[in-house]
C-alpha atoms as a PDB file:
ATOM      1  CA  UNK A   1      12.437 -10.209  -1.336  1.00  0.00           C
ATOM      2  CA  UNK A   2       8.631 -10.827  -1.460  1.00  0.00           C
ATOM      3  CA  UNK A   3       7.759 -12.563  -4.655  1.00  0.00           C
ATOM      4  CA  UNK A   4       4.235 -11.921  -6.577  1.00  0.00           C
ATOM      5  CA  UNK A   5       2.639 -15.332  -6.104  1.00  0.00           C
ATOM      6  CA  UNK A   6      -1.417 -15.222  -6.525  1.00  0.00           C
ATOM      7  CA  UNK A   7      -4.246 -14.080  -8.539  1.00  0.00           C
ATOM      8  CA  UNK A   8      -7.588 -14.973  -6.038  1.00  0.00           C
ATOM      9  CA  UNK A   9     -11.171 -14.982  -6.196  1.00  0.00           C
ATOM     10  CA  UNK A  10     -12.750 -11.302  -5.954  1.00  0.00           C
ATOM     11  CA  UNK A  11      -9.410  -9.468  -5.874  1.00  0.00           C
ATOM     12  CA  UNK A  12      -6.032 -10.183  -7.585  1.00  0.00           C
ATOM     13  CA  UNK A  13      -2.869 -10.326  -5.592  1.00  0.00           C
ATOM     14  CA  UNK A  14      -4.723 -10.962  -2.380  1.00  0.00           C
ATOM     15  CA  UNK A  15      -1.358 -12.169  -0.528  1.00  0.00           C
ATOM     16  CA  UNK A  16       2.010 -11.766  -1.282  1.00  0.00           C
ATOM     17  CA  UNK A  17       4.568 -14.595  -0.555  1.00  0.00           C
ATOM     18  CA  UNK A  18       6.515 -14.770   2.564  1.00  0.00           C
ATOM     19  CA  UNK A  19      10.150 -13.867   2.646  1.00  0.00           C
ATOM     20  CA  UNK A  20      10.507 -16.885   5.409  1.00  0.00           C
ATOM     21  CA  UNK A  21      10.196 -19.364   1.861  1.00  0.00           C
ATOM     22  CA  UNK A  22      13.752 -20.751   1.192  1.00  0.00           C
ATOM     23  CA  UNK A  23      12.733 -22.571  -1.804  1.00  0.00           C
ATOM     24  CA  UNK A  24       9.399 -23.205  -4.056  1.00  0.00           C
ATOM     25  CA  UNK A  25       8.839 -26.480  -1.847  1.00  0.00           C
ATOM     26  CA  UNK A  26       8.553 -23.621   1.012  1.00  0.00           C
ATOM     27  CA  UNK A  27       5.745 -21.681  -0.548  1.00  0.00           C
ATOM     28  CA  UNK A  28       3.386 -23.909  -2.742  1.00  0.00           C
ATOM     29  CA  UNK A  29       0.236 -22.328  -3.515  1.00  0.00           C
ATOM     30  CA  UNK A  30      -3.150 -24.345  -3.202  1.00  0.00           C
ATOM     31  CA  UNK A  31      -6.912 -23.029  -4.631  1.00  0.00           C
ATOM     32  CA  UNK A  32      -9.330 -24.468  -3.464  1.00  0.00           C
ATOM     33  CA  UNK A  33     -12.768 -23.509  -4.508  1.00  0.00           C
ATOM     34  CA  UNK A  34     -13.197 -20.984  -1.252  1.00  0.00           C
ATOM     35  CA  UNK A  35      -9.753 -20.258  -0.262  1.00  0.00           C
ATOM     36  CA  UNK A  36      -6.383 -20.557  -1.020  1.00  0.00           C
ATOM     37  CA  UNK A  37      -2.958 -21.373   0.830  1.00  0.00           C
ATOM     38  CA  UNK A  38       0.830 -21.107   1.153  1.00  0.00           C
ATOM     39  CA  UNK A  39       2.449 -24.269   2.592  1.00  0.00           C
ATOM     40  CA  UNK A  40       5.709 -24.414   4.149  1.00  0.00           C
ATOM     41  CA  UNK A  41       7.308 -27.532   3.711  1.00  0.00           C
ATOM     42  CA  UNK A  42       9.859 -26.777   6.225  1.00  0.00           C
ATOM     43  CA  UNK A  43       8.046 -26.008   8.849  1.00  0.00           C
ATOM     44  CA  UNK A  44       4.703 -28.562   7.372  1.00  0.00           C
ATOM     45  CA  UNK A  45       1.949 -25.906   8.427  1.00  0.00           C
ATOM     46  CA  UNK A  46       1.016 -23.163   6.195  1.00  0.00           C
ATOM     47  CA  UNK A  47       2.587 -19.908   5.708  1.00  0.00           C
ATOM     48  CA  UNK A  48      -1.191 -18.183   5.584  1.00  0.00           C
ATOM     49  CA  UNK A  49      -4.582 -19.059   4.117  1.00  0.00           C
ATOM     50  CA  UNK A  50      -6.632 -16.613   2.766  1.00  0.00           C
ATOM     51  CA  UNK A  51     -10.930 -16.415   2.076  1.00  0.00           C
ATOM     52  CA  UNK A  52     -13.712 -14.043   1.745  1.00  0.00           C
ATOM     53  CA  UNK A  53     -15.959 -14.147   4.783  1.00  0.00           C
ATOM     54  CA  UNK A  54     -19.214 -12.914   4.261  1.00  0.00           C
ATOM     55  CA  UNK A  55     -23.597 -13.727   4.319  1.00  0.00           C
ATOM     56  CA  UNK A  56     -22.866 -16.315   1.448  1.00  0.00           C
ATOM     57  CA  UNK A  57     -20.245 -18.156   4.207  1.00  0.00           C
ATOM     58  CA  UNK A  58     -22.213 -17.954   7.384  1.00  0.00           C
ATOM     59  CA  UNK A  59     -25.375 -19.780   7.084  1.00  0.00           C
ATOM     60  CA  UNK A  60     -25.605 -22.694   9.648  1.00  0.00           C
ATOM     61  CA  UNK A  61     -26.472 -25.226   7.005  1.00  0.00           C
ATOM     62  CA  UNK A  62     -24.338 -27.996   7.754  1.00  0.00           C
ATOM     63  CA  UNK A  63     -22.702 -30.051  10.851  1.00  0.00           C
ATOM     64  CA  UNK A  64     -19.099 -30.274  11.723  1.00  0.00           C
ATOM     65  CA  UNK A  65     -18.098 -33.785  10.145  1.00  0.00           C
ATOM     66  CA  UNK A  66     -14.479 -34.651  11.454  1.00  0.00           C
ATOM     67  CA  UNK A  67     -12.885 -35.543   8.529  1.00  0.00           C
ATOM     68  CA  UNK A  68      -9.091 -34.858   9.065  1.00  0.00           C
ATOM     69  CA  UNK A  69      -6.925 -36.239   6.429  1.00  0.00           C
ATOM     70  CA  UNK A  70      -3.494 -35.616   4.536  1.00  0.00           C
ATOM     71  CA  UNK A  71      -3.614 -32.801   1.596  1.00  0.00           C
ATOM     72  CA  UNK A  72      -2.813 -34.616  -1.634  1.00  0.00           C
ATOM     73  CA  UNK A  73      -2.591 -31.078  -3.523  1.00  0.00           C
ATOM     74  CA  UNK A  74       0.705 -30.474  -1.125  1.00  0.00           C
ATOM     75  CA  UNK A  75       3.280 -32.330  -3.968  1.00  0.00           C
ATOM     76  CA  UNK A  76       5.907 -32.688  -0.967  1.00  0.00           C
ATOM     77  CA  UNK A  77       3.444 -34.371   1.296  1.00  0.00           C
ATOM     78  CA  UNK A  78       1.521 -32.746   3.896  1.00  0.00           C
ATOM     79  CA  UNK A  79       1.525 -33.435   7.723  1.00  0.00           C
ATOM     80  CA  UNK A  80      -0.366 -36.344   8.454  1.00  0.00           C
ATOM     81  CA  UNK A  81      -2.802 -37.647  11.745  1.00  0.00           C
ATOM     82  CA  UNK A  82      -0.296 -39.867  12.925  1.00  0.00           C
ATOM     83  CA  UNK A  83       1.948 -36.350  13.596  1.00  0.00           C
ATOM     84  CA  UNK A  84      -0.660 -35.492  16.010  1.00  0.00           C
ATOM     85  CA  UNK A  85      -1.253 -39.166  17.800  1.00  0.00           C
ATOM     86  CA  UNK A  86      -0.170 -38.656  21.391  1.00  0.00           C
ATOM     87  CA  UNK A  87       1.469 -34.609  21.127  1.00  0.00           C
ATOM     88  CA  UNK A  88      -1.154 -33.147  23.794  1.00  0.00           C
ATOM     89  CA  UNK A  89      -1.715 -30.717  20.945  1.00  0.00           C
ATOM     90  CA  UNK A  90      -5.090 -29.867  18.923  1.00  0.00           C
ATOM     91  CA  UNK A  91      -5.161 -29.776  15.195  1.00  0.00           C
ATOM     92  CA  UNK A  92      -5.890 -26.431  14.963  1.00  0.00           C
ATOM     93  CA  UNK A  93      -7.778 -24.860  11.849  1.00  0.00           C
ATOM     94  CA  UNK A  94      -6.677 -21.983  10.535  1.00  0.00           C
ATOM     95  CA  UNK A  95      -9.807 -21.604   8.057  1.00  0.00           C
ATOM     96  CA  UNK A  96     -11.969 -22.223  10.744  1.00  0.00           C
ATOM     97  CA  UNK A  97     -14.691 -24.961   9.967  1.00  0.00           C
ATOM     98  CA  UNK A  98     -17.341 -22.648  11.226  1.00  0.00           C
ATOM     99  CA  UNK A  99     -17.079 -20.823   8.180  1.00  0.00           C
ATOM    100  CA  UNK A 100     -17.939 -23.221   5.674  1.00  0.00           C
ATOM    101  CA  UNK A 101     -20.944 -24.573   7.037  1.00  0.00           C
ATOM    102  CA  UNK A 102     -23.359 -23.506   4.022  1.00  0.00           C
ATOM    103  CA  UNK A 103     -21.968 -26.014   2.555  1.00  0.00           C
ATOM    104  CA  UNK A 104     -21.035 -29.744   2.639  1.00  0.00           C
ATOM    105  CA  UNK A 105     -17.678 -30.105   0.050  1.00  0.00           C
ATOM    106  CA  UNK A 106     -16.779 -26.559   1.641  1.00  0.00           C
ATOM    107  CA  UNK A 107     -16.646 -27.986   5.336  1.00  0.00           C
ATOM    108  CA  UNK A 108     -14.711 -30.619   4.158  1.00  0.00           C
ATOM    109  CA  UNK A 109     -12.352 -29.113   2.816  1.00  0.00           C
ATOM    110  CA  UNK A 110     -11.281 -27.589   5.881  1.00  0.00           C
ATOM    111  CA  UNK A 111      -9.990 -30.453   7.240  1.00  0.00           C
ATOM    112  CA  UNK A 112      -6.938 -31.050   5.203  1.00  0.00           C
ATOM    113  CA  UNK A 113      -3.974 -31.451   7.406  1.00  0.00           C
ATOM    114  CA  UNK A 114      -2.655 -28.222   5.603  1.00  0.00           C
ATOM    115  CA  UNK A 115      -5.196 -26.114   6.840  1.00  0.00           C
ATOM    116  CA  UNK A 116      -4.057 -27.442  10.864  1.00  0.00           C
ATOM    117  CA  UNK A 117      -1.426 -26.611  13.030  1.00  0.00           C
ATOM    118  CA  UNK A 118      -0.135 -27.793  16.655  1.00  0.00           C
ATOM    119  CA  UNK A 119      -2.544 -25.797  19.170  1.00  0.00           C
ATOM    120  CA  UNK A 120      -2.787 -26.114  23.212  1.00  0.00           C
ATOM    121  CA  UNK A 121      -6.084 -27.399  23.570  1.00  0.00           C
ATOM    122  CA  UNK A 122      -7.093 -24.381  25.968  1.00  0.00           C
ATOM    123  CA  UNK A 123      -6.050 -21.568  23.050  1.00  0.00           C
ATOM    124  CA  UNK A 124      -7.766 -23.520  19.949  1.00  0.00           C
ATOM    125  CA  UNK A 125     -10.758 -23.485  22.072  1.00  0.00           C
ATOM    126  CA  UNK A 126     -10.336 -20.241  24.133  1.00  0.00           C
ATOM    127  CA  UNK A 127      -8.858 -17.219  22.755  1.00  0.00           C
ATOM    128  CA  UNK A 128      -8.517 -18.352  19.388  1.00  0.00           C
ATOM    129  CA  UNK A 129     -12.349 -19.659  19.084  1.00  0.00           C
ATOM    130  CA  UNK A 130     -13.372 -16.399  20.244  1.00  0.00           C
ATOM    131  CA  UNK A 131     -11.550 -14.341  17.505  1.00  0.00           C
ATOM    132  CA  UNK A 132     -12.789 -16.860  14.713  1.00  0.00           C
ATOM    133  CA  UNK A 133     -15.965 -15.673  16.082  1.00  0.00           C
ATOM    134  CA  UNK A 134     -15.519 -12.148  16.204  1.00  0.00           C
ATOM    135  CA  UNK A 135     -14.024 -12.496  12.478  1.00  0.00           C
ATOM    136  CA  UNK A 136     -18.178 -13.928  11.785  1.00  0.00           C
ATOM    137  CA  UNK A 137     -19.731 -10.906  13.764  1.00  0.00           C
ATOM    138  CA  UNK A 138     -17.594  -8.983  11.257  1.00  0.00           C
ATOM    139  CA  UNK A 139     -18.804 -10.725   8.341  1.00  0.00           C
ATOM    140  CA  UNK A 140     -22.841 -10.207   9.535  1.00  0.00           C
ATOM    141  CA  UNK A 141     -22.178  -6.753  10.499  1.00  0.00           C
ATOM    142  CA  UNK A 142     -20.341  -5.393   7.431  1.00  0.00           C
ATOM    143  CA  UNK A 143     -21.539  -7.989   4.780  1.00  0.00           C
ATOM    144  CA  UNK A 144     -18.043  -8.680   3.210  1.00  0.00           C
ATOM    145  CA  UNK A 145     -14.992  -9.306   4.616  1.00  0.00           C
ATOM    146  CA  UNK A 146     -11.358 -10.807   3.358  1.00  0.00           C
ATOM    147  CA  UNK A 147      -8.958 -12.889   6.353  1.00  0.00           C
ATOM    148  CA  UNK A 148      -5.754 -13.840   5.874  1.00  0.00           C
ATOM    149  CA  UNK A 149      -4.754 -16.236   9.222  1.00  0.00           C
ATOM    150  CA  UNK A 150      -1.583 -17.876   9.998  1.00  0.00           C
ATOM    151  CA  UNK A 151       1.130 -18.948  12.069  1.00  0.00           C
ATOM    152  CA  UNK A 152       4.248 -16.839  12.637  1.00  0.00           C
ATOM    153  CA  UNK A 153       7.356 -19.323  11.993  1.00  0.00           C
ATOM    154  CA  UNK A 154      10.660 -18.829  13.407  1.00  0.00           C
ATOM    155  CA  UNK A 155      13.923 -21.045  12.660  1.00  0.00           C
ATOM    156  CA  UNK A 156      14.372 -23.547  16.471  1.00  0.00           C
ATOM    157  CA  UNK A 157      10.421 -23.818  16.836  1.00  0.00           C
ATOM    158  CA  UNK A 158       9.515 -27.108  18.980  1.00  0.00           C
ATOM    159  CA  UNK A 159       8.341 -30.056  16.447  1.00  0.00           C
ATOM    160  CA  UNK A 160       5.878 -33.024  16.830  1.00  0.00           C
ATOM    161  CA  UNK A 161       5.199 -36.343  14.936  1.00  0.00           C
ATOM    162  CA  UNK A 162       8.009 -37.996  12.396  1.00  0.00           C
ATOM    163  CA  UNK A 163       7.347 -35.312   9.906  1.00  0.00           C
ATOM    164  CA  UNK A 164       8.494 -32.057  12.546  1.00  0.00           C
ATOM    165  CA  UNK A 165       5.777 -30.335  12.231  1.00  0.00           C
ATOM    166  CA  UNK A 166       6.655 -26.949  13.834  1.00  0.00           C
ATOM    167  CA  UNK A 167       4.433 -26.075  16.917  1.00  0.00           C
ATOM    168  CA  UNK A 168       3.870 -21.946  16.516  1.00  0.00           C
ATOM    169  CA  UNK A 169       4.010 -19.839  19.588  1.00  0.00           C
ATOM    170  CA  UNK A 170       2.497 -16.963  17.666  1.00  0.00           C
ATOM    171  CA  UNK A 171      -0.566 -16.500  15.284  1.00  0.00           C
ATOM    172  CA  UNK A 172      -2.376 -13.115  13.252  1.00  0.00           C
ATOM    173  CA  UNK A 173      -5.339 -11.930  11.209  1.00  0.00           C
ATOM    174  CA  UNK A 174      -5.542  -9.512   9.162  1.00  0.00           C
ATOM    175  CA  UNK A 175      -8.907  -8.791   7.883  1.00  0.00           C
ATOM    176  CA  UNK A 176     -10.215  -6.101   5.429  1.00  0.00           C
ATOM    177  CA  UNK A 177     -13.780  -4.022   4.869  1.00  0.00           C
ATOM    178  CA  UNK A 178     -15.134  -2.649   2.028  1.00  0.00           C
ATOM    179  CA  UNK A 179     -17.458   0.290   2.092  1.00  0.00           C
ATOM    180  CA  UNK A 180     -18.303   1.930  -1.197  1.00  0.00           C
ATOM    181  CA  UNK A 181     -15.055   2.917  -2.376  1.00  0.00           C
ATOM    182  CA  UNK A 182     -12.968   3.003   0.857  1.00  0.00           C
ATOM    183  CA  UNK A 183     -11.356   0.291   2.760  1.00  0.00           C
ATOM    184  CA  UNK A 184     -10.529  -0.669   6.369  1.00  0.00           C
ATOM    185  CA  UNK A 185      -8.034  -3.032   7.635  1.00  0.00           C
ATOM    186  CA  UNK A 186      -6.915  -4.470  11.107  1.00  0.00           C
ATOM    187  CA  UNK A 187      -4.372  -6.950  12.378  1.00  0.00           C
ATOM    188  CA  UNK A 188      -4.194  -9.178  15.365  1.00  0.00           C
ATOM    189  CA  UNK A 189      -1.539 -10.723  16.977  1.00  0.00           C
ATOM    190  CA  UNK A 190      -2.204 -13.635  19.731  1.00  0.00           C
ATOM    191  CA  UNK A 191       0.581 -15.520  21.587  1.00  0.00           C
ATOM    192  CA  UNK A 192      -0.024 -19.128  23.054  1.00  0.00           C
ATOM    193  CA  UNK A 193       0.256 -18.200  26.390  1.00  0.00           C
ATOM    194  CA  UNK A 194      -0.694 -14.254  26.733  1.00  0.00           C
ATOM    195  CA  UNK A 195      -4.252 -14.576  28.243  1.00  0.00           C
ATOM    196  CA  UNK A 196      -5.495 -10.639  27.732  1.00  0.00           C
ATOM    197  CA  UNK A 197      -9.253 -10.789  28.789  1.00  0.00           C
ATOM    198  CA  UNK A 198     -10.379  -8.587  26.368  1.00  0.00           C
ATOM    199  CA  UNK A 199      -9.937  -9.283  22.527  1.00  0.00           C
ATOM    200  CA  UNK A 200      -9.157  -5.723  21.307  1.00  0.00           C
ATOM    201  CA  UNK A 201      -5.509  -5.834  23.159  1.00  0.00           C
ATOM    202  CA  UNK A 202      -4.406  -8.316  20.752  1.00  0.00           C
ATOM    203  CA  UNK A 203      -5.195  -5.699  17.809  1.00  0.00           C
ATOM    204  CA  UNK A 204      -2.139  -4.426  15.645  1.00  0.00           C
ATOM    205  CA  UNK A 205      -1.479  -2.180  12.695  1.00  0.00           C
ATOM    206  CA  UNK A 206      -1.714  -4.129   9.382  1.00  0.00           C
ATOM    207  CA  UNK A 207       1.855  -2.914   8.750  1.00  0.00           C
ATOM    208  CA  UNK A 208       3.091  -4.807  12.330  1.00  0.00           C
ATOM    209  CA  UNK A 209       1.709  -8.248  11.083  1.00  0.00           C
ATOM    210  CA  UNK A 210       3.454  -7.862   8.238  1.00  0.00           C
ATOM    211  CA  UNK A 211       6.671  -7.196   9.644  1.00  0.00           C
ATOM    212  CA  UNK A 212       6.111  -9.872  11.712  1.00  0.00           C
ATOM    213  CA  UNK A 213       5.116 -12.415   9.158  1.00  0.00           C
ATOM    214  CA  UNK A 214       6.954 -11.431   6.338  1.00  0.00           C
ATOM    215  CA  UNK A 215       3.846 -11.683   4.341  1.00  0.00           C
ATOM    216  CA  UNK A 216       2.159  -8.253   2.568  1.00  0.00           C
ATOM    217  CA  UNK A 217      -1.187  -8.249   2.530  1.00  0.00           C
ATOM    218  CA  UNK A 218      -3.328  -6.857  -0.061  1.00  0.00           C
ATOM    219  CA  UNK A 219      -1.168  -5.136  -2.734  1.00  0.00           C
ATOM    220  CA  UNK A 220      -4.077  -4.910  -4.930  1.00  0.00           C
ATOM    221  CA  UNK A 221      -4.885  -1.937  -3.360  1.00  0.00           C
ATOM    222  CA  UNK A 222      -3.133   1.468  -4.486  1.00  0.00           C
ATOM    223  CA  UNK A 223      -0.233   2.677  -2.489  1.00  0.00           C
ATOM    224  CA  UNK A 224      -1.427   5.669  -0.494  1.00  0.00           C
ATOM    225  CA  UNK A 225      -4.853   3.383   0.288  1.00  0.00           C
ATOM    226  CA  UNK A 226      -2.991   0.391   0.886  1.00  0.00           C
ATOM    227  CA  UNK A 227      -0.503   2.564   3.682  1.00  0.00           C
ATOM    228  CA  UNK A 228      -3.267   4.079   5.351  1.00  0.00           C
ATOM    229  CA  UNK A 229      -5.208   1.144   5.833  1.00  0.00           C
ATOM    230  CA  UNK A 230      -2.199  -1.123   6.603  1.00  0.00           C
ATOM    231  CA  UNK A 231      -0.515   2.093   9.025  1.00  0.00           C
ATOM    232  CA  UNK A 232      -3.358   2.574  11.474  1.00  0.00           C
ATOM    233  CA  UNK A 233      -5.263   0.495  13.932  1.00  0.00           C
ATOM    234  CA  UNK A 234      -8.548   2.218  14.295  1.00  0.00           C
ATOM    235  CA  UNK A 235     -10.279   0.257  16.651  1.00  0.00           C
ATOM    236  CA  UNK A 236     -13.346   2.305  17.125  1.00  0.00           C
ATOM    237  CA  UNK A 237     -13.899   1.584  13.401  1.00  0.00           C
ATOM    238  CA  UNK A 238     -14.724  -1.922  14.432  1.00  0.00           C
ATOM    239  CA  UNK A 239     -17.567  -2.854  16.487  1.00  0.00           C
ATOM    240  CA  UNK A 240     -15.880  -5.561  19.284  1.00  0.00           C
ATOM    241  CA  UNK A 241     -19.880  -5.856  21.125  1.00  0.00           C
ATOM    242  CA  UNK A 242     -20.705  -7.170  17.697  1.00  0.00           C
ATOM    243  CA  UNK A 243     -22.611 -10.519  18.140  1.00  0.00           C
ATOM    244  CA  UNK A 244     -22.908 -13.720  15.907  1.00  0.00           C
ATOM    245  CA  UNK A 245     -25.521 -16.124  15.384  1.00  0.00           C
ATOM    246  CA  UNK A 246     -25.493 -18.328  11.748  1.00  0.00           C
ATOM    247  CA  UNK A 247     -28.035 -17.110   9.207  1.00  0.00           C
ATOM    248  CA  UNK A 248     -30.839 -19.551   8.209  1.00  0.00           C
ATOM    249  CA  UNK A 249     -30.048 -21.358   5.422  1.00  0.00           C
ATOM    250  CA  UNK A 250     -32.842 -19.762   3.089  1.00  0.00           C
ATOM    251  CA  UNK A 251     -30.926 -16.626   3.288  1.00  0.00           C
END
C-alpha cells in the first residue's frame, strides 16, 4: 500500500512513497531548500528525489566544487566515501549537479552521499549524462519542468563498502510539463548495460515506471488528467533535437 508522504514546493503530493519501504527507517523524507528525497535505509541510496527544473535552475553561474560528504539529515546514517574507496564504481548523482549551478549552497547540496548511488563509470558519464542533459533542453525549451529520478531496488542487488550499499542495475525519470492548463508527462527507463544509441528507446509510459518502482508520481493531479498523462508515451510531444547551453547568469 502506497502511503501519502509529502507536501513539496510548487505542488502538493509531488511523490508518493514506495511500496518497496518495509519500515519508516526505509522511507525518510528529506527537504532541502530545492528538492526533496526518500532514503532507503536498506538498500542506503534513495528511493527517488524529486525538483523543479526550470530558467531559475539553469544558469551557468557556478563551478562544480567536489564536495562529497555523509547526509547528517539521514537519522540512520547515510552511506559514506569510504563505501566507495576502491568499488570501481562512480558516485553517481541522481539530482544532477548541473542543475544547481545558479547557485553556490544549491550545488552543494548535491553532493550529499544520499543524493549518490554505485554507477559504472562509462553509464554515469555516457547514457546517463546525456539524459540529465536532455532533462535541461527540456527545462529551456518548455520553461518549467518537475523530475523525479531514481534507482529501481530489488531484494539480492550486489553491495559495496561496510555499509552494503546496493549497486542498481536499473534507473527512471519521470518528468512533467505544464502548458496553460494541461499537462504532459514521460518516463524513462535505462539499464546499466543496454547501450540503445538513441535516447528516445529508453522512453516509457508514466504508468510503466511506476509499476516498476512502486512509486506514484504526481497524485496532485485529478484522476482522468493524472491517467492520461501517466497512460501514454507521446514522444512526438517532446522535442529529442532539443539543445542545451546554460543561461547567463543575468537572466
Amino acid at each position: 500500500m502506497m502511503l501519502n508522504i509529502l507536501a513539496w514546493l510548487l505542488f502538493p503530493l509531488l511523490v508518493l512513497a514506495s511500496p518497496l519501504a518495509q519500515s519508516p527507517q526505509d522511507s525518510q523524507i528529506i527537504d532541502r531548500e530545492h528538492y526533496s528525497l526518500s532514503y532507503n535505509e536498506e538498500h542506503e541510496v534513495a528511493n527517488w528525489v524529486a525538483y523543479p527544473l526550470g530558467h531559475p535552475q539553469i544558469k551557468g553561474c557556478v563551478d562544480r566544487a567536489d564536495a562529497f560528504r555523509i547526509d547528517p539529515l539521514v537519522t540512520t546514517g547515510s552511506s559514506t566515501l569510504a563505501d566507495y574507496k576502491n568499488s570501481n564504481f562512480d558516485r553517481g548523482h541522481l539530482l544532477p549537479a548541473g542543475d544547481m549551478k545558479f547557485e553556490a549552497q544549491a550545488m552543494k547540496d548535491t553532493f550529499y552521499m544520499s543524493n549518490m548511488t554505485p554507477q559504472p563509470g562509462k553509464f554515469n558519464r555516457g547514457r546517463w549524462s546525456m539524459l540529465e542533459n536532455l532533462m535541461r533542453s527540456w527545462a529551456l525549451k518548455y520553461q518549467q519542468t518537475w523530475v523525479v529520478t531514481g534507482p529501481i531496488l530489488k531484494e539480492n542487488l550486489p553491495t559495496i563498502g561496510i555499509n552494503q550499499v546496493s549497486v542498481p542495475m536499473e534507473y527512471f525519470k519521470v518528468v512533467l510539463r505544464k502548458e496553460g492548463q494541461s499537462y504532459k508527462g514521460i518516463g524513462f527507463l535505462m539499464s546499466v548495460d543496454v547501450p540503445y544509441p538513441q535516447l528516445i528507446s529508453y522512453a516509457l509510459s508514466i504508468n510503466q515506471i511506476e509499476d516498476l518502482s512502486g512509486v506514484d508520481f504526481f497524485p496532485f493531479l485529478s484522476d482522468n488528467i493524472e491517467e492520461e498523462i501517466e497512460s501514454e508515451t507521446d514522444v512526438l510531444s517532446w522535442d529529442f533535437q532539443a539543445k542545451f547551453s546554460y543561461l547567463p547568469c543575468a537572466i
